[in-house]
Protein backbone atom coordinates (compact mmCIF):
# COMPACT_ATOMS: atom_id res chain seq x y z
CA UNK A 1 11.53 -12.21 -11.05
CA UNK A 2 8.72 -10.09 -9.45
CA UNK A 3 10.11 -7.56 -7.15
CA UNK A 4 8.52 -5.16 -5.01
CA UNK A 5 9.85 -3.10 -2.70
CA UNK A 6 8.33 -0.50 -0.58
CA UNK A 7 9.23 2.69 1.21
CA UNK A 8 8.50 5.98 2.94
CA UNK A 9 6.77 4.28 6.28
CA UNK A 10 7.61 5.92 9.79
CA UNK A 11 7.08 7.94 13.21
CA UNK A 12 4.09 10.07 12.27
CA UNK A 13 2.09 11.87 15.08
CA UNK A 14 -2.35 11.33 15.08
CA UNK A 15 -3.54 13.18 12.71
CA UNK A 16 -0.24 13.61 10.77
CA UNK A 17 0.42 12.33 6.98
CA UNK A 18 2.36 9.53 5.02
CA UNK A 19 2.60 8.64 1.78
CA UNK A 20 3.96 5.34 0.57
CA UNK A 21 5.64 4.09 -2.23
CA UNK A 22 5.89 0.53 -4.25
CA UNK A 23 8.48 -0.09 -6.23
CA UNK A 24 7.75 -2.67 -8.66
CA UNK A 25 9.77 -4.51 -11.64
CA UNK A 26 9.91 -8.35 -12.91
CA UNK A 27 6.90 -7.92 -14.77
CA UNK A 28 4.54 -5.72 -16.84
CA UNK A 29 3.63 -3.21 -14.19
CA UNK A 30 1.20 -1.58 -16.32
CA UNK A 31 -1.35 -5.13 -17.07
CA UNK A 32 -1.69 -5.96 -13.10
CA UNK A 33 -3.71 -4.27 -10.39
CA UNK A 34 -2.11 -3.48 -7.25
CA UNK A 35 -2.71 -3.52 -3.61
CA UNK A 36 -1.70 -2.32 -0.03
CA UNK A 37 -2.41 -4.42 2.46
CA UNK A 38 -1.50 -4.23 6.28
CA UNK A 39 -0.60 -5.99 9.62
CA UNK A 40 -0.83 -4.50 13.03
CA UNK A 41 1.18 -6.49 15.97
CA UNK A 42 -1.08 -9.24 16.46
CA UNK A 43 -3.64 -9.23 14.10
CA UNK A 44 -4.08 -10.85 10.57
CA UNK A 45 -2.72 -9.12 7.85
CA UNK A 46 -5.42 -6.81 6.05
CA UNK A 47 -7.11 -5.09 2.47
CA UNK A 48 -6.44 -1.96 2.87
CA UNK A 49 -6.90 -0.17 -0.79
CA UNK A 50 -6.78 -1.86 -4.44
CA UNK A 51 -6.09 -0.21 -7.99
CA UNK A 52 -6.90 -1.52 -11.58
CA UNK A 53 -4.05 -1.80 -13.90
CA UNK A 54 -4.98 1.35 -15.53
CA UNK A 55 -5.57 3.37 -12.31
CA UNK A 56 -9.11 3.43 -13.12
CA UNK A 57 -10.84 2.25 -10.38
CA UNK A 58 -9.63 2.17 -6.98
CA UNK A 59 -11.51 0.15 -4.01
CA UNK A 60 -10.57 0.44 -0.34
CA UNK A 61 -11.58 -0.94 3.45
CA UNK A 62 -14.16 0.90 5.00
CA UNK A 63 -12.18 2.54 7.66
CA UNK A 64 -9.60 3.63 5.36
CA UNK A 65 -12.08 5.58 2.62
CA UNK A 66 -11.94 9.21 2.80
CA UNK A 67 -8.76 9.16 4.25
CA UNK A 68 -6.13 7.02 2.21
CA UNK A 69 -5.77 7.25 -1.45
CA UNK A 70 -4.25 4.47 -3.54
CA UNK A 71 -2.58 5.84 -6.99
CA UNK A 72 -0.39 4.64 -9.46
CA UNK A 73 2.28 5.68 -12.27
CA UNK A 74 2.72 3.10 -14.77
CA UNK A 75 5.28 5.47 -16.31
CA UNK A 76 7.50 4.75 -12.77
CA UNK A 77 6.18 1.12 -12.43
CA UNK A 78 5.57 2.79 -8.79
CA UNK A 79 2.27 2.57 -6.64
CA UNK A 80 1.50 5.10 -3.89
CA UNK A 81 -0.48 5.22 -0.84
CA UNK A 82 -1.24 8.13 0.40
CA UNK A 83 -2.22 8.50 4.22
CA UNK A 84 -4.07 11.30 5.76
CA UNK A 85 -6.00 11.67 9.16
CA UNK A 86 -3.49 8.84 10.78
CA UNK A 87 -5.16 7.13 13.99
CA UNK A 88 -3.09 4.76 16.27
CA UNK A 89 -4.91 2.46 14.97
CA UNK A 90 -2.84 2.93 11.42
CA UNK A 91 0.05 1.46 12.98
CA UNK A 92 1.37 -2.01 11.00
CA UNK A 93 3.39 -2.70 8.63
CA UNK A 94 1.90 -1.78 5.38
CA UNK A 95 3.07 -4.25 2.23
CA UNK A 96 2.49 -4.21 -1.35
CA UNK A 97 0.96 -6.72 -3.26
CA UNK A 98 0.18 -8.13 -6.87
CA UNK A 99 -1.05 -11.21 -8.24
CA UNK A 100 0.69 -12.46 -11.03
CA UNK A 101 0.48 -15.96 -13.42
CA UNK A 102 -2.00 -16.75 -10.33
CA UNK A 103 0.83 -16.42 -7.35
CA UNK A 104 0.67 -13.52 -4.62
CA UNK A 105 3.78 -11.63 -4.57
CA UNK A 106 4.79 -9.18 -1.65
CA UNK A 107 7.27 -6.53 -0.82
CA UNK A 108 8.83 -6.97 2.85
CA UNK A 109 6.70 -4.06 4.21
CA UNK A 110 7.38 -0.72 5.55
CA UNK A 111 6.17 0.21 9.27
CA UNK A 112 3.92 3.04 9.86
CA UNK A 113 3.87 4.48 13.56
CA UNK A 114 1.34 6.88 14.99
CA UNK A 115 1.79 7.85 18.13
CA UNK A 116 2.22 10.81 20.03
């Protein structure tokens, strides 16, 4: 079955950087695009970057651009987020995400803090 399962979220002061990981198996990692979404306490889960199956193209929320990068190695079956510039307002629990036959599958998250 699909299985994804990130990693590498913490305590990070502003300004500080995180990079995340998605480990993925259950399917061909390589034919799907991937995504990172997030949820801060209270608010609706959100996009927050998307990558081609390929690693092509790469897409991301406006507040996030120029600061996270989305990348992928098909080689690992492993999708990254990278985090730079980290606000308070980065804190959530960031999950990973693929559509597959049609059905949303998710990891369980990993919880990015920023704070000082």
């Amino acid at each position: 079955q699909v299985t994804l399962v990130e990693s590498g979220g913490g305590l990070v002061q502003p300004g500080g950087s995180l990079r995340l990981s998605c480990a993925a198996s259950g399917f061909t990692f390589s034919s799907y695009g991937m995504r990172w979404y997030r949820q801060a306490p209270g608010k609706e889960r959100e996009l927050v970057a998307h990558i081609t199956a390929s690693g092509g193209v790469t897409n991301y929320a406006d507040s996030m651009k120029g600061r996270f990068t989305i990348s992928r190695d098909n080689a690992k079956n492993t999708v990254y987020l990278q985090m730079n510039s980290l606000k308070p307002e980065d804190t959530a629990v960031y999950y990973c995400n693929t559509v597959y036959f049609g059905m949303n599958y998710w990891g369980k998250g990993t919880l990015v803090t920023v704070s000082s």
